[in-house]
C-alpha atoms as a PDB file:
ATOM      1  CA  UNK A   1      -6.956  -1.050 -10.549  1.00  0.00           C
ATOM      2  CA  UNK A   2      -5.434  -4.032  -8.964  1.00  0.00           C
ATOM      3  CA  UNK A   3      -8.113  -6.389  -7.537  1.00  0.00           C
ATOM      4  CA  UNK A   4      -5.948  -8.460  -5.513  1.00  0.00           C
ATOM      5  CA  UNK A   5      -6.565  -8.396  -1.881  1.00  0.00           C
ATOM      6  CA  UNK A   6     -10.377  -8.539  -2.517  1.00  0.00           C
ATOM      7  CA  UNK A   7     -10.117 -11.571  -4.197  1.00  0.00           C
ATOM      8  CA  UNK A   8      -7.917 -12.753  -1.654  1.00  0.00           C
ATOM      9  CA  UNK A   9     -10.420 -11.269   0.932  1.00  0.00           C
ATOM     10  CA  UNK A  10     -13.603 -11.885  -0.144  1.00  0.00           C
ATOM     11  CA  UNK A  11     -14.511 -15.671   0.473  1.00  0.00           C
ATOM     12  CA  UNK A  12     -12.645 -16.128   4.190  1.00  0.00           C
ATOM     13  CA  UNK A  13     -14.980 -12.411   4.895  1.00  0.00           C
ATOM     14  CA  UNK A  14     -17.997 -13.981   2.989  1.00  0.00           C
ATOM     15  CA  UNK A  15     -17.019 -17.629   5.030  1.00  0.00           C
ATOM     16  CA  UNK A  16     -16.537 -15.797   8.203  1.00  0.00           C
ATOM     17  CA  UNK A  17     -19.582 -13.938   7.859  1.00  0.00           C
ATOM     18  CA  UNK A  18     -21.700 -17.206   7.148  1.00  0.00           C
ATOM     19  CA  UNK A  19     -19.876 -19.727   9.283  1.00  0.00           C
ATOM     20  CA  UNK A  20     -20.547 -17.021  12.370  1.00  0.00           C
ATOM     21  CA  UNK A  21     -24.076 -16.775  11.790  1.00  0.00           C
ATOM     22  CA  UNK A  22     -24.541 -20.357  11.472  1.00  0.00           C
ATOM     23  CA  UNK A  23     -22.547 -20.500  14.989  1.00  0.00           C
ATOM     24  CA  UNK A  24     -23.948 -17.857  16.800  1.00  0.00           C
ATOM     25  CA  UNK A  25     -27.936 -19.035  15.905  1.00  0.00           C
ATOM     26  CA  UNK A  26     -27.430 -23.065  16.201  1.00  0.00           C
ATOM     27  CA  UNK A  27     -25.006 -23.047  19.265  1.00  0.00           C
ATOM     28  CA  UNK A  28     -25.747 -20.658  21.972  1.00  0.00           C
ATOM     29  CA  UNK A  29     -22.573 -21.937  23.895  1.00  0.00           C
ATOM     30  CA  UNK A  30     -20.111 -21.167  21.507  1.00  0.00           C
ATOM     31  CA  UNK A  31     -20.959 -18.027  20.749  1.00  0.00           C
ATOM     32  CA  UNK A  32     -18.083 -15.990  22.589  1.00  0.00           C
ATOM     33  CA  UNK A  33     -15.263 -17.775  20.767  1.00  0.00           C
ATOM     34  CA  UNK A  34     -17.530 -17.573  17.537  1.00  0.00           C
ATOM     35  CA  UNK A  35     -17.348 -13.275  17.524  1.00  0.00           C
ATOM     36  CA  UNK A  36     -13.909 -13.533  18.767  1.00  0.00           C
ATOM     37  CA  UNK A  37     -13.070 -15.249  15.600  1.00  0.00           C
ATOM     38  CA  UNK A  38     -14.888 -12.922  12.978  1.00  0.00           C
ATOM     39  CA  UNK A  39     -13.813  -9.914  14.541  1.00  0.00           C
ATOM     40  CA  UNK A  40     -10.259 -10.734  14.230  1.00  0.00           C
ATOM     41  CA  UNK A  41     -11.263 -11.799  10.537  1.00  0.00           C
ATOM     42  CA  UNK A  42     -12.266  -8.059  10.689  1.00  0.00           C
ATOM     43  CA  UNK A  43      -8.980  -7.245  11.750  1.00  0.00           C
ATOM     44  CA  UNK A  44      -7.094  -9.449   9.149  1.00  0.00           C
ATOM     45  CA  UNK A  45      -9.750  -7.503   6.658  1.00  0.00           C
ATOM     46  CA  UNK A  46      -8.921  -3.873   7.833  1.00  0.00           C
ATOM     47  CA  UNK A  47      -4.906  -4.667   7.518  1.00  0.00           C
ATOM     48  CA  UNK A  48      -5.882  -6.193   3.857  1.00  0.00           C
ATOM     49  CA  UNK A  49      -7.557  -2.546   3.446  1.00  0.00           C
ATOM     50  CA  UNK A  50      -4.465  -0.430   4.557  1.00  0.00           C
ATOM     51  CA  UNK A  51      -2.056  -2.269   2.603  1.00  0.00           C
ATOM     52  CA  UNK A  52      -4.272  -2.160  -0.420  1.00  0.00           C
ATOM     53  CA  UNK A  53      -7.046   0.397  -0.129  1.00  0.00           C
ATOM     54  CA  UNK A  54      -9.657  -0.504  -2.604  1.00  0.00           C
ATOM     55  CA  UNK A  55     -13.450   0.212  -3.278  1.00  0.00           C
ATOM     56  CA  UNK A  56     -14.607  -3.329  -3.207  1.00  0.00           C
ATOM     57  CA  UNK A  57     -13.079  -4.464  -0.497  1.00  0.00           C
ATOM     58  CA  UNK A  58     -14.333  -1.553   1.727  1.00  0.00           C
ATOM     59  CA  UNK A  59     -18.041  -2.241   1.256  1.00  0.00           C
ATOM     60  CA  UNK A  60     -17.170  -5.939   2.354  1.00  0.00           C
ATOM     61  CA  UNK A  61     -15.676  -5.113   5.232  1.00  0.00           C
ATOM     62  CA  UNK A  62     -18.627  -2.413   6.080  1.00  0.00           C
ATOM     63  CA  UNK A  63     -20.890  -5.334   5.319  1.00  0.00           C
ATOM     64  CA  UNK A  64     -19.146  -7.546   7.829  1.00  0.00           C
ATOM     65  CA  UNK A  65     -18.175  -4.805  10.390  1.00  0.00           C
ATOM     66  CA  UNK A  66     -22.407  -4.543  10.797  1.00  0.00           C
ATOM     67  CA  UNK A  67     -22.777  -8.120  11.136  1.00  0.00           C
ATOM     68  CA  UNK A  68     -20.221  -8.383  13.641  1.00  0.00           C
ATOM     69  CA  UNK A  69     -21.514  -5.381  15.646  1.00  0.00           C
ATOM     70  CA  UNK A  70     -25.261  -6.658  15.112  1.00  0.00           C
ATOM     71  CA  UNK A  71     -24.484 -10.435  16.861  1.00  0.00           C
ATOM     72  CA  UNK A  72     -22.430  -8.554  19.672  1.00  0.00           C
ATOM     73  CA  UNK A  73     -24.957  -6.062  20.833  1.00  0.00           C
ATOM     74  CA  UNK A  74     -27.429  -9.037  20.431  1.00  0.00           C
ATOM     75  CA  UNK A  75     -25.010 -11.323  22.719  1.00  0.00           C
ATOM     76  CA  UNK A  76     -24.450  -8.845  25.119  1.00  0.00           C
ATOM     77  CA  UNK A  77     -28.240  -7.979  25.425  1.00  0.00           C
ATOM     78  CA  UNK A  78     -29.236 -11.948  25.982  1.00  0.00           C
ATOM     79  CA  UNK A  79     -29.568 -13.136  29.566  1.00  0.00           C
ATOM     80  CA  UNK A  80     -27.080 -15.829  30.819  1.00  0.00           C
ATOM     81  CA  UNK A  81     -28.346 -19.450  31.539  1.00  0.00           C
ATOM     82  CA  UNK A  82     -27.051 -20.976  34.127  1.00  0.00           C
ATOM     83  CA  UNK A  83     -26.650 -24.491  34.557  1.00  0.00           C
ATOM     84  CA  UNK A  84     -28.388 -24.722  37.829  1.00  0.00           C
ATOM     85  CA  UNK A  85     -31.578 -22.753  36.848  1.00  0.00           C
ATOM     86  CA  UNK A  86     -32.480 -25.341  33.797  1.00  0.00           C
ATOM     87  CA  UNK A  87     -35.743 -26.637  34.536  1.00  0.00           C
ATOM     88  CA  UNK A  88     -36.306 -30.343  32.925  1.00  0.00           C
END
């Protein structure tokens, strides 16, 4: 079998996957633009996967579709500061 869209794959998934966690727990602002960008690393995945279907690569992108789905539901569950209501 030819492994070579999972090694072309698997370190900007395995960055993506990483980099977004690192975003999404040490900067609460930037966490919009930080799922926009892994799940269109998802999407650059997926097309990887229908060009060249292979076992490997579909267990990474599993592994970072559930990552990706995980943060969301968790963003989209957490209240909203606002600016005004910060007490100091």
């Amino acid at each position: 079998m030819d492994q070579g869209m999972l090694n072309a794959l698997a370190l900007p998934l395995l960055f993506s996957i990483c980099g977004g966690l690192y975003l999404y727990l040490r900067f609460p602002e930037r966490r919009p633009r930080a799922l926009l960008v892994m799940t269109l690393f998802q999407l650059v995945g997926a097309y990887g996967y229908a060009t060249a279907p292979e076992e490997g690569l579909f267990g990474l992108l599993i592994l970072h579709a559930a990552v990706v789905f995980v943060l969301l539901v968790r963003h989209l569950q957490a209240p909203t500061l606002l600016p005004g209501n910060i007490s100091q």
